[in-house]
PDB file of N, CA and C in Angstrom:
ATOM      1  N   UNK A   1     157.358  84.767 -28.938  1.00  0.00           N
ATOM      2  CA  UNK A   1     156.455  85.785 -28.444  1.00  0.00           C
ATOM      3  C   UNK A   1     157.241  86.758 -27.562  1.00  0.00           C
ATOM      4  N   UNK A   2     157.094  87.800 -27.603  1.00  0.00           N
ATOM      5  CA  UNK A   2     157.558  89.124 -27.025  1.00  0.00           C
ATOM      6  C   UNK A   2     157.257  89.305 -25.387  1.00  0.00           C
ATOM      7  N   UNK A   3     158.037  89.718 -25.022  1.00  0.00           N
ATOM      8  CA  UNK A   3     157.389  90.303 -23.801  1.00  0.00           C
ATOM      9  C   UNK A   3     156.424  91.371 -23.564  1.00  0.00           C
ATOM     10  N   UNK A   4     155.647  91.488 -22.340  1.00  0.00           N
ATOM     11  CA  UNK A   4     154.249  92.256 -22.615  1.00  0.00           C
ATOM     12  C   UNK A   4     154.594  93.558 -21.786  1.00  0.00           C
ATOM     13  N   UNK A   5     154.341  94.996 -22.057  1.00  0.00           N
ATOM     14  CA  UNK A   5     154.611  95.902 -20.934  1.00  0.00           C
ATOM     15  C   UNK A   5     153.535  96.237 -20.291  1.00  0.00           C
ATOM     16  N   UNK A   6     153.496  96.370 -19.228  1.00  0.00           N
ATOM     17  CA  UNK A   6     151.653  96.636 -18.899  1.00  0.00           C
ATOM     18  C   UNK A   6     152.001  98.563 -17.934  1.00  0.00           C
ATOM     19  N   UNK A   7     151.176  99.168 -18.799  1.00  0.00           N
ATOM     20  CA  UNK A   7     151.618 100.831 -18.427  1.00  0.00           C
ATOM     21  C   UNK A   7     150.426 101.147 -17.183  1.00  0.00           C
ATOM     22  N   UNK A   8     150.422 102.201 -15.735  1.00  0.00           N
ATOM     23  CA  UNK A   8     149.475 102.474 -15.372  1.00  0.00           C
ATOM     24  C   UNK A   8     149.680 103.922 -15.427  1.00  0.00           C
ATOM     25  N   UNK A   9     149.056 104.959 -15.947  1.00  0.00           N
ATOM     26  CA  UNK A   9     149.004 106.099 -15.555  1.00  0.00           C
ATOM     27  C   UNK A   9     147.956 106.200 -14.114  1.00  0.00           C
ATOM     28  N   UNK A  10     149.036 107.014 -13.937  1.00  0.00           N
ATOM     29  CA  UNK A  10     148.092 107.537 -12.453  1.00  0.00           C
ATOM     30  C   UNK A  10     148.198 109.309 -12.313  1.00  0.00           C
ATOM     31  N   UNK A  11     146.715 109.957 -12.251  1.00  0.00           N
ATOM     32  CA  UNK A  11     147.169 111.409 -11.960  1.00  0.00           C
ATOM     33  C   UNK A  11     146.749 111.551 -10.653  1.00  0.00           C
ATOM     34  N   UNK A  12     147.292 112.680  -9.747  1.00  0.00           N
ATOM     35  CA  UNK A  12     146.979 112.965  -8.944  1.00  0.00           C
ATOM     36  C   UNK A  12     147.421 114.700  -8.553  1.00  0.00           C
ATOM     37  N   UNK A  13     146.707 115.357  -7.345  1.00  0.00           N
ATOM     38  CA  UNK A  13     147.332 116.417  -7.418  1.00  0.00           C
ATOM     39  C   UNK A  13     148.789 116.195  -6.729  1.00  0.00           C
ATOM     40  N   UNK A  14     149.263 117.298  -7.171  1.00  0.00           N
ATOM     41  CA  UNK A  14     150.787 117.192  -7.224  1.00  0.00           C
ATOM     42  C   UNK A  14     150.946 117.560  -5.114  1.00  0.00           C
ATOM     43  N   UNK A  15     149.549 117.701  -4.697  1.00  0.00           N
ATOM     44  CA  UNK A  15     150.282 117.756  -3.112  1.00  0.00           C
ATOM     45  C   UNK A  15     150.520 116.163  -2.550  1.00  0.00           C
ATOM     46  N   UNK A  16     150.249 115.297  -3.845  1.00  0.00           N
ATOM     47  CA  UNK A  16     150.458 113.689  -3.272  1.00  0.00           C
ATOM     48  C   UNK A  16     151.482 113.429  -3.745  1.00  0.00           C
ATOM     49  N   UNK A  17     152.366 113.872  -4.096  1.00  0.00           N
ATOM     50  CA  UNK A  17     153.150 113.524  -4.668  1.00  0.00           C
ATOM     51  C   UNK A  17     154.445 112.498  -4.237  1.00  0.00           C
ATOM     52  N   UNK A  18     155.011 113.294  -2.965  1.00  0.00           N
ATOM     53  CA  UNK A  18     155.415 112.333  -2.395  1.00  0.00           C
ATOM     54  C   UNK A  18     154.785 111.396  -1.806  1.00  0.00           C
ATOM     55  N   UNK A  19     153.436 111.030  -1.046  1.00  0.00           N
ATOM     56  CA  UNK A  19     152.651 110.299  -0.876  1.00  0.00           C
ATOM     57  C   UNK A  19     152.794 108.891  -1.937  1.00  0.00           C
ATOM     58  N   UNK A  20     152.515 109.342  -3.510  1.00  0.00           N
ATOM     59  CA  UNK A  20     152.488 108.608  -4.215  1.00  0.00           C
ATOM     60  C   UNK A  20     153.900 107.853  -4.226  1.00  0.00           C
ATOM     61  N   UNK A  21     155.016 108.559  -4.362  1.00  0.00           N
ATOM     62  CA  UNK A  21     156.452 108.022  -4.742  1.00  0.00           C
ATOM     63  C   UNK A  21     156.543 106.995  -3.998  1.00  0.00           C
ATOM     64  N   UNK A  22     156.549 107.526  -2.083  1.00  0.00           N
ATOM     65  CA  UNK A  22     156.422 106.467  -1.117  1.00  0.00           C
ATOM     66  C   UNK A  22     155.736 105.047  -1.051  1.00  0.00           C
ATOM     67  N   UNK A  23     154.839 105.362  -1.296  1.00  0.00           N
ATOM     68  CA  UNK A  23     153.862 104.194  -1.601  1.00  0.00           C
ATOM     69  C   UNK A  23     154.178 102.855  -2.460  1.00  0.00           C
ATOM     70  N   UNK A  24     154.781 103.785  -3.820  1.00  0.00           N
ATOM     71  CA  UNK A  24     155.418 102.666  -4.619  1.00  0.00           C
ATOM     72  C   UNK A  24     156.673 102.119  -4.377  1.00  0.00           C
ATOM     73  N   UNK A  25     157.545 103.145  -3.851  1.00  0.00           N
ATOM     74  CA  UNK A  25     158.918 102.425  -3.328  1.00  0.00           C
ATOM     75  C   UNK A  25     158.823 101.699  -2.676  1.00  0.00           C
ATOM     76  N   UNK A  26     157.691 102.031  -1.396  1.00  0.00           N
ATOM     77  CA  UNK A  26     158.269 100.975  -0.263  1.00  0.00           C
ATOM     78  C   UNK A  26     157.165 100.020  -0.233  1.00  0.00           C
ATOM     79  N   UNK A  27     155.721 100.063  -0.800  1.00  0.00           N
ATOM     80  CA  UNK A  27     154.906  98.911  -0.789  1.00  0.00           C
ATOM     81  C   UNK A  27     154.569  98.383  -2.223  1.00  0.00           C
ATOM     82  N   UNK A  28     154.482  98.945  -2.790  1.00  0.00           N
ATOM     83  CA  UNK A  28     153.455  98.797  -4.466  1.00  0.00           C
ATOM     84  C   UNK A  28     154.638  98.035  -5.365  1.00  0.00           C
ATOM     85  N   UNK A  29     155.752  98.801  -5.987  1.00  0.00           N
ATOM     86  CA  UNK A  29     156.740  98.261  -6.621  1.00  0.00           C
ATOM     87  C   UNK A  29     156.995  96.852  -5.306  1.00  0.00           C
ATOM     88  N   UNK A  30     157.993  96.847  -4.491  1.00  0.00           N
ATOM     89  CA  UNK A  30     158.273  95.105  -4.123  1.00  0.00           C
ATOM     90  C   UNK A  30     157.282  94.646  -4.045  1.00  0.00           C
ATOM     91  N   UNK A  31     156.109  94.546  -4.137  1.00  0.00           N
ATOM     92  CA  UNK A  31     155.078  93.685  -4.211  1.00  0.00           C
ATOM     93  C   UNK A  31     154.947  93.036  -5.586  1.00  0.00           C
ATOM     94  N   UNK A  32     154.960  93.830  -6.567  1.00  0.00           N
ATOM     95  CA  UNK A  32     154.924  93.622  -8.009  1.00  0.00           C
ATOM     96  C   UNK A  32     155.538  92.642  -8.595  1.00  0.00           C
ATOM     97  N   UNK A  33     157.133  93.163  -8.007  1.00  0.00           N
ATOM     98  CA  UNK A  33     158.406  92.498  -8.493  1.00  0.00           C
ATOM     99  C   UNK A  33     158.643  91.243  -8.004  1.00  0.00           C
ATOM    100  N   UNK A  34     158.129  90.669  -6.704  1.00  0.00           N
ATOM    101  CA  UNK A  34     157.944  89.489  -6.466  1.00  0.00           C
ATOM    102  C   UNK A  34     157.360  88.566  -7.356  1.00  0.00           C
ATOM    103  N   UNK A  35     156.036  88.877  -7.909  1.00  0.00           N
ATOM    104  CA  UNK A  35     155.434  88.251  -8.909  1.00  0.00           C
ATOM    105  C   UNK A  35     156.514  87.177  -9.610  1.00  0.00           C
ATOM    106  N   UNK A  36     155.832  86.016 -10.141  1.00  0.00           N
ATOM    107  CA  UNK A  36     156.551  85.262 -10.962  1.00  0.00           C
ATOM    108  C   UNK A  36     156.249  86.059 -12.224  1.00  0.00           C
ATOM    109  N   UNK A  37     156.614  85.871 -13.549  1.00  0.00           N
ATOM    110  CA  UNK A  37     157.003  86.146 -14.321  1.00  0.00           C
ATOM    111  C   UNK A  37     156.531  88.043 -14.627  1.00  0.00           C
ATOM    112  N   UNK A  38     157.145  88.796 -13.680  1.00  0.00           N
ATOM    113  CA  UNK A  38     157.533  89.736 -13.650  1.00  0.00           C
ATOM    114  C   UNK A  38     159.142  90.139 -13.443  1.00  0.00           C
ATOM    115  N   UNK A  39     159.155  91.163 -15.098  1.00  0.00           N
ATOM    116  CA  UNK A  39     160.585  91.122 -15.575  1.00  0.00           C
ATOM    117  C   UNK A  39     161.381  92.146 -14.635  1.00  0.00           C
ATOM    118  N   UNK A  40     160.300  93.312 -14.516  1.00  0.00           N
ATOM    119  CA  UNK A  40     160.962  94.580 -13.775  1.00  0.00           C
ATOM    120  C   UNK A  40     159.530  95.488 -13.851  1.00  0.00           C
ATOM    121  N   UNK A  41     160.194  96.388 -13.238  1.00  0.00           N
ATOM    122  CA  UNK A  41     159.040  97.281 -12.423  1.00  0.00           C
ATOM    123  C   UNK A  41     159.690  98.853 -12.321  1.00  0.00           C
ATOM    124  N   UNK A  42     159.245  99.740 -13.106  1.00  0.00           N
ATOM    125  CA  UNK A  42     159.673 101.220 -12.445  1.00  0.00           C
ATOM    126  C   UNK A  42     158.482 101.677 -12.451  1.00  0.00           C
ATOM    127  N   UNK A  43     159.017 103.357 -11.628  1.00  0.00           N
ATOM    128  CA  UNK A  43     157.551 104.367 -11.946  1.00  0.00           C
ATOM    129  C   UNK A  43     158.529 105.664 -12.073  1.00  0.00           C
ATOM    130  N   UNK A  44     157.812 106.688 -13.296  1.00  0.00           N
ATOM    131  CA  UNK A  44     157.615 107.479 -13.688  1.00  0.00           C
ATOM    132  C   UNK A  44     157.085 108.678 -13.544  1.00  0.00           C
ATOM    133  N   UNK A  45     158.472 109.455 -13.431  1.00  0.00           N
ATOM    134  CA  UNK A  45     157.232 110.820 -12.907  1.00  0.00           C
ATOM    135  C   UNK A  45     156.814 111.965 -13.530  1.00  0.00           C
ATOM    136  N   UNK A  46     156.613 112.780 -14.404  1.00  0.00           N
ATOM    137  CA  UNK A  46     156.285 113.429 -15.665  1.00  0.00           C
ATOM    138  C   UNK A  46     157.067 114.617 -15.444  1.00  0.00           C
ATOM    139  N   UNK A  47     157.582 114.931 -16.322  1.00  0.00           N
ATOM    140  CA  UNK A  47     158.553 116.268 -15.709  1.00  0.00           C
ATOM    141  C   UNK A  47     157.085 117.415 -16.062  1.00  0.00           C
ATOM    142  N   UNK A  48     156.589 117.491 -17.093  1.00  0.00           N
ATOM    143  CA  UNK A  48     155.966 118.799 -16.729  1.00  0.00           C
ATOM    144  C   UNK A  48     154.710 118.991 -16.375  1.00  0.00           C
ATOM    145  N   UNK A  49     154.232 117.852 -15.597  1.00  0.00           N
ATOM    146  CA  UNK A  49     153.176 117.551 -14.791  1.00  0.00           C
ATOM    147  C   UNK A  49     153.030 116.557 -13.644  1.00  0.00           C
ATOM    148  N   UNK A  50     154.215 117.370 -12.455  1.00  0.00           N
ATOM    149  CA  UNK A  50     154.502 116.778 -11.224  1.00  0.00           C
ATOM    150  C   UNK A  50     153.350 115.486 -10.487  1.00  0.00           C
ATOM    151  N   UNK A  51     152.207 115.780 -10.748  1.00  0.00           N
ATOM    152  CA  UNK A  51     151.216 115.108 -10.735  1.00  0.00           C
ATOM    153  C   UNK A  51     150.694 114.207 -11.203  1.00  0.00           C
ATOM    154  N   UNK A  52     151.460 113.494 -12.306  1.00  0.00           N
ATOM    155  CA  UNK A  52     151.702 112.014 -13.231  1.00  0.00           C
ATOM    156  C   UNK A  52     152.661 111.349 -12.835  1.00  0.00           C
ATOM    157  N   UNK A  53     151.860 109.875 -12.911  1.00  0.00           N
ATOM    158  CA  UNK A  53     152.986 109.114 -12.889  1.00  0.00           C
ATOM    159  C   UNK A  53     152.583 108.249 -13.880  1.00  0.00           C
ATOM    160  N   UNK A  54     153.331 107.281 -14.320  1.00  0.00           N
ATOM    161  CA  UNK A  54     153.498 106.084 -15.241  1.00  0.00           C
ATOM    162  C   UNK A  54     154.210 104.743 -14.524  1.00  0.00           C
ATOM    163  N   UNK A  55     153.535 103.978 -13.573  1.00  0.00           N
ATOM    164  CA  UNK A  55     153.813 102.558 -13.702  1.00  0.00           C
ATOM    165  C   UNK A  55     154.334 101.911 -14.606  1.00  0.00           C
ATOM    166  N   UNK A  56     155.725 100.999 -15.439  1.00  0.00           N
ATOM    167  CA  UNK A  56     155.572 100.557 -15.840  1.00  0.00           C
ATOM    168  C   UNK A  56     156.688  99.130 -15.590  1.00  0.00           C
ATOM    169  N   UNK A  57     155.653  98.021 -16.160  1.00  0.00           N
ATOM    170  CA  UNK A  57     156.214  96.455 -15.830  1.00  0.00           C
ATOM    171  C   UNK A  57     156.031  95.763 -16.957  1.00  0.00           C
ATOM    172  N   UNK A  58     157.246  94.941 -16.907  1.00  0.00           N
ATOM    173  CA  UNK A  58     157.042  94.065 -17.800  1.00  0.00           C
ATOM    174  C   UNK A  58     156.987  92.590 -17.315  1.00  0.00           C
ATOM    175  N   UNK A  59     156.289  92.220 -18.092  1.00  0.00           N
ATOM    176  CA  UNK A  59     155.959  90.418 -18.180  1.00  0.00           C
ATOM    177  C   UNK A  59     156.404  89.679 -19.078  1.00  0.00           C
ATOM    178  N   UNK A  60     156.684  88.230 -18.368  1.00  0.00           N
ATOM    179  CA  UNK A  60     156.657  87.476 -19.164  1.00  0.00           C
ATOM    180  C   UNK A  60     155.592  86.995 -20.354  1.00  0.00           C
ATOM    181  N   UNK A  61     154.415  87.034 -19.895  1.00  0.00           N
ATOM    182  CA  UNK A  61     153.020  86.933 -20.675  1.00  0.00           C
ATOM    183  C   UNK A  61     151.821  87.306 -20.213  1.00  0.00           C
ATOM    184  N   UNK A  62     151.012  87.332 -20.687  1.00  0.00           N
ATOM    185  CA  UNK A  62     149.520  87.303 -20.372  1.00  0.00           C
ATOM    186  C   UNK A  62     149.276  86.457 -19.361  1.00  0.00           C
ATOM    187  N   UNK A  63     149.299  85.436 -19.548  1.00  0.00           N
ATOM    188  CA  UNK A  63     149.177  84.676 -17.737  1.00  0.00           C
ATOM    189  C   UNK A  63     149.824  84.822 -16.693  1.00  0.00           C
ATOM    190  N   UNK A  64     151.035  85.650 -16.990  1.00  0.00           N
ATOM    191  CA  UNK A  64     151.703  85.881 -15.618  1.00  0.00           C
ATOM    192  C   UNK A  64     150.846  87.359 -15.127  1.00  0.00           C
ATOM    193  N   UNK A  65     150.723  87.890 -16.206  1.00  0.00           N
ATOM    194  CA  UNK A  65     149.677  89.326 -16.201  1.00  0.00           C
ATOM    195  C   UNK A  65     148.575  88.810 -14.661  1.00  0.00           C
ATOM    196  N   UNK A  66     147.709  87.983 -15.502  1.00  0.00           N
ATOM    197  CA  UNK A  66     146.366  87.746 -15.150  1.00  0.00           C
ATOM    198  C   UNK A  66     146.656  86.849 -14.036  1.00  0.00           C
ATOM    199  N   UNK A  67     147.485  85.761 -13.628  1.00  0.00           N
ATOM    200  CA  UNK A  67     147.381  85.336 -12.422  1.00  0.00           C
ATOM    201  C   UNK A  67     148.297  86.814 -11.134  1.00  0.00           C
ATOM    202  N   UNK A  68     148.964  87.175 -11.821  1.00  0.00           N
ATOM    203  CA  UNK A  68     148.917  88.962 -10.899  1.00  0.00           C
ATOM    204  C   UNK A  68     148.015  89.169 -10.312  1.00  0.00           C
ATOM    205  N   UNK A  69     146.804  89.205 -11.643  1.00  0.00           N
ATOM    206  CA  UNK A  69     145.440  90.390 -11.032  1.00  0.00           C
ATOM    207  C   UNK A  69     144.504  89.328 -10.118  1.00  0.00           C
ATOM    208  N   UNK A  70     144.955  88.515 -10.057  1.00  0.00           N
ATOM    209  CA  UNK A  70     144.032  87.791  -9.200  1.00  0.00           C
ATOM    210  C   UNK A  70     144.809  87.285  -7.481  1.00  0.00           C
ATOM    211  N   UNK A  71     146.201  87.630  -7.388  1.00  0.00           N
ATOM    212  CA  UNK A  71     146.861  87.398  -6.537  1.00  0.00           C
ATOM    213  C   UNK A  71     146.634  88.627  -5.369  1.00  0.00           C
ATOM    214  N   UNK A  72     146.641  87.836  -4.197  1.00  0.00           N
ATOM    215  CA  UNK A  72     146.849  88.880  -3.069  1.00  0.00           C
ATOM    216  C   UNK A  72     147.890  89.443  -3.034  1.00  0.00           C
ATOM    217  N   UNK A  73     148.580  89.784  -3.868  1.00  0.00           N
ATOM    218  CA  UNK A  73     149.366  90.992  -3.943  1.00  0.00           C
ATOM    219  C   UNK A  73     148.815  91.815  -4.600  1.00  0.00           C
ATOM    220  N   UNK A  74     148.223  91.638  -5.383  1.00  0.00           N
ATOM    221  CA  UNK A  74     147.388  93.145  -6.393  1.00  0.00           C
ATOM    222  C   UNK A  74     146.359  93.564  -5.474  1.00  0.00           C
ATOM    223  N   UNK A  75     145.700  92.582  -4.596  1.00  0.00           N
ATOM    224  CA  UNK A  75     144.830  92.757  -3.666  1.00  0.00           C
ATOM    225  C   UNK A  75     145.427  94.035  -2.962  1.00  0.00           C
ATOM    226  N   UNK A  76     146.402  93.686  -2.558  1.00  0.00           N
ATOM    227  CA  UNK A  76     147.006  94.675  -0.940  1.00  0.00           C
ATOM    228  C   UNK A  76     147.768  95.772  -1.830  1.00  0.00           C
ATOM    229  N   UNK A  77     148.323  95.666  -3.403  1.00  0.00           N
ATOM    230  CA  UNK A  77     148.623  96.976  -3.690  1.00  0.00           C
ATOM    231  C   UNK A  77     147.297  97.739  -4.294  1.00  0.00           C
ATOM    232  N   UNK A  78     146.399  97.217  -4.380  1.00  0.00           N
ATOM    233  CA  UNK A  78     144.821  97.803  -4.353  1.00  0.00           C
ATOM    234  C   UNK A  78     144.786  98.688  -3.275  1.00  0.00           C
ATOM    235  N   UNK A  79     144.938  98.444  -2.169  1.00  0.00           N
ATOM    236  CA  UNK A  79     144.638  98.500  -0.689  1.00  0.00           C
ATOM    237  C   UNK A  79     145.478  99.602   0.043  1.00  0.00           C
ATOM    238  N   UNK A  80     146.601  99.810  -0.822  1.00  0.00           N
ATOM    239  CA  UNK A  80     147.611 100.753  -0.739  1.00  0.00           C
ATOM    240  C   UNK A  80     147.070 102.199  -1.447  1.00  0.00           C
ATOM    241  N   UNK A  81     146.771 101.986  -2.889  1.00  0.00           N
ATOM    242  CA  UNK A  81     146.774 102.914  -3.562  1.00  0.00           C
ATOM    243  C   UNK A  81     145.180 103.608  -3.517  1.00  0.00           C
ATOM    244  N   UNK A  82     144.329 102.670  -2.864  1.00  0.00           N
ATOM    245  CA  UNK A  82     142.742 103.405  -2.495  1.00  0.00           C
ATOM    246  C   UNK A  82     143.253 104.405  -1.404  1.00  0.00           C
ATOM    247  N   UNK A  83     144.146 104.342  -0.557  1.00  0.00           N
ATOM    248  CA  UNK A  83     144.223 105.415   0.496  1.00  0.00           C
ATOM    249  C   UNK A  83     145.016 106.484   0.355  1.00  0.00           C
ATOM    250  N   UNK A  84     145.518 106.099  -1.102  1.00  0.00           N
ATOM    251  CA  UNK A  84     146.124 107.611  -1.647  1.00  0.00           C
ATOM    252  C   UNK A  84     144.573 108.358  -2.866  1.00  0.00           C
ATOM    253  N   UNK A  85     143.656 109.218  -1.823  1.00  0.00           N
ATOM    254  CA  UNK A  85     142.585 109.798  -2.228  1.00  0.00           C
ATOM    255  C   UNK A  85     143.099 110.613  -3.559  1.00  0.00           C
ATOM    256  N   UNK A  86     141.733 110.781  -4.142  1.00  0.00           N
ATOM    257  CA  UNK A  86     142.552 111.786  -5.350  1.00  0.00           C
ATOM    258  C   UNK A  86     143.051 111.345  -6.292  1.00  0.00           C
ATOM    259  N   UNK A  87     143.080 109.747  -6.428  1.00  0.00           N
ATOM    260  CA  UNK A  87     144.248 109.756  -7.675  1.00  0.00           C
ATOM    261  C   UNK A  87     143.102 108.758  -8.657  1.00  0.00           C
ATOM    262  N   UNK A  88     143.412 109.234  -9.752  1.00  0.00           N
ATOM    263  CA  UNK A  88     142.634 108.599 -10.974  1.00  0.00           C
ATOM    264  C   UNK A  88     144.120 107.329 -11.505  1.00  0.00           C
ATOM    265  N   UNK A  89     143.583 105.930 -12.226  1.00  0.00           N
ATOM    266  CA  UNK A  89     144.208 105.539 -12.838  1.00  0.00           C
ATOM    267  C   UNK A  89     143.873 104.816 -14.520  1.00  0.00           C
ATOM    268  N   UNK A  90     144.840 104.712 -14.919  1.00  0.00           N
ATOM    269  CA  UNK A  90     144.394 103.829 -16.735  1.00  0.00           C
ATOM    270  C   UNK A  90     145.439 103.119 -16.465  1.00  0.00           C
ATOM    271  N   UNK A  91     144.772 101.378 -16.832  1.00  0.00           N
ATOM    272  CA  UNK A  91     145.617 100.218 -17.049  1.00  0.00           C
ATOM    273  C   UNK A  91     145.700  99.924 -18.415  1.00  0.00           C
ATOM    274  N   UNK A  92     147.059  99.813 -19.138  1.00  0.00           N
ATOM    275  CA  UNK A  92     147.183  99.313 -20.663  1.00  0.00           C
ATOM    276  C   UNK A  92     148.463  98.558 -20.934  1.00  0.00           C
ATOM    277  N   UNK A  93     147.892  97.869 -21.829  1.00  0.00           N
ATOM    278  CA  UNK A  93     148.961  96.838 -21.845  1.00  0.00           C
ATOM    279  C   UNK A  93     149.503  96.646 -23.111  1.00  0.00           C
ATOM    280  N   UNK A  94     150.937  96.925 -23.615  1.00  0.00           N
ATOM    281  CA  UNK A  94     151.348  96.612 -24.869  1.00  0.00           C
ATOM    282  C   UNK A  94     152.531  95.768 -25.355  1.00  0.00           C
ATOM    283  N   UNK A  95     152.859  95.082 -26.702  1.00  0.00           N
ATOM    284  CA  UNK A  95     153.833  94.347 -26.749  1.00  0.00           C
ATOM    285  C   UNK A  95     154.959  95.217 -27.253  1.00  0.00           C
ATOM    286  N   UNK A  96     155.932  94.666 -27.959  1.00  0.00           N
ATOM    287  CA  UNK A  96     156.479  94.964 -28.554  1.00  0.00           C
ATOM    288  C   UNK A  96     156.587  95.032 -30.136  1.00  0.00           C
ATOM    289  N   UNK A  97     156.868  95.772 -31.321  1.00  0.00           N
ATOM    290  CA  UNK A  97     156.260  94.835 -32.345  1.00  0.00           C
ATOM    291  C   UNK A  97     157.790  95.591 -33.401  1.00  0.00           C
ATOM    292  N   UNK A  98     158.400  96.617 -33.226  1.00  0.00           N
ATOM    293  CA  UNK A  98     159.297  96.985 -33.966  1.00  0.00           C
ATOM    294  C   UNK A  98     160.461  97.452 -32.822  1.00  0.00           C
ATOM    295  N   UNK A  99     161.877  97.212 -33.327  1.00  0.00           N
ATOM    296  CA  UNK A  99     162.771  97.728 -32.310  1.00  0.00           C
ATOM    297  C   UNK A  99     164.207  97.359 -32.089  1.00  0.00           C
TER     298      UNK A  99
END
């Protein structure tokens, strides 16, 4: 079985921008990456829409996924990213299947 990537888009206006970057460098990403079967962790910033980003992590599986979303760490990077106002997100998750 493959490893799983789990993508978050996040938009926001582009005056959060650094707001957003910060956030993930110094709280959101090491929180993530601690996780057990979390492979790695970047974020993404859209070149022609300063105001996107793309989360993306990979897992070992679906249960490392889902005991994530239930860990007080998703809790407190919840807790992080509600006080960056303004920002919409989409969680998706895909494997690998050609490559």
């Amino acid at each position: 079985m493959s490893n799983i990537l789990r993508f978050i888009v996040v938009k926001a206006s582009p005056e959060k921008a650094a707001e957003i970057e910060r956030l993930w460098k110094q709280e959101c990403g090491p929180l993530m990456i601690k996780r057990p079967g979390c492979l790695r962790e970047e974020l993404l910033r859209c070149r022609e829409d300063p105001g996107e980003y793309i989360s993306v992590s990979e897992w070992e599986s679906q249960q490392a996924i889902d005991a994530y979303r239930t860990s007080p760490e998703h809790e407190e990077i919840k807790r992080h990213t509600r006080g960056a106002t303004g920002m919409a997100a989409t969680v998706k998750t895909y494997e690998l299947v050609g490559g």
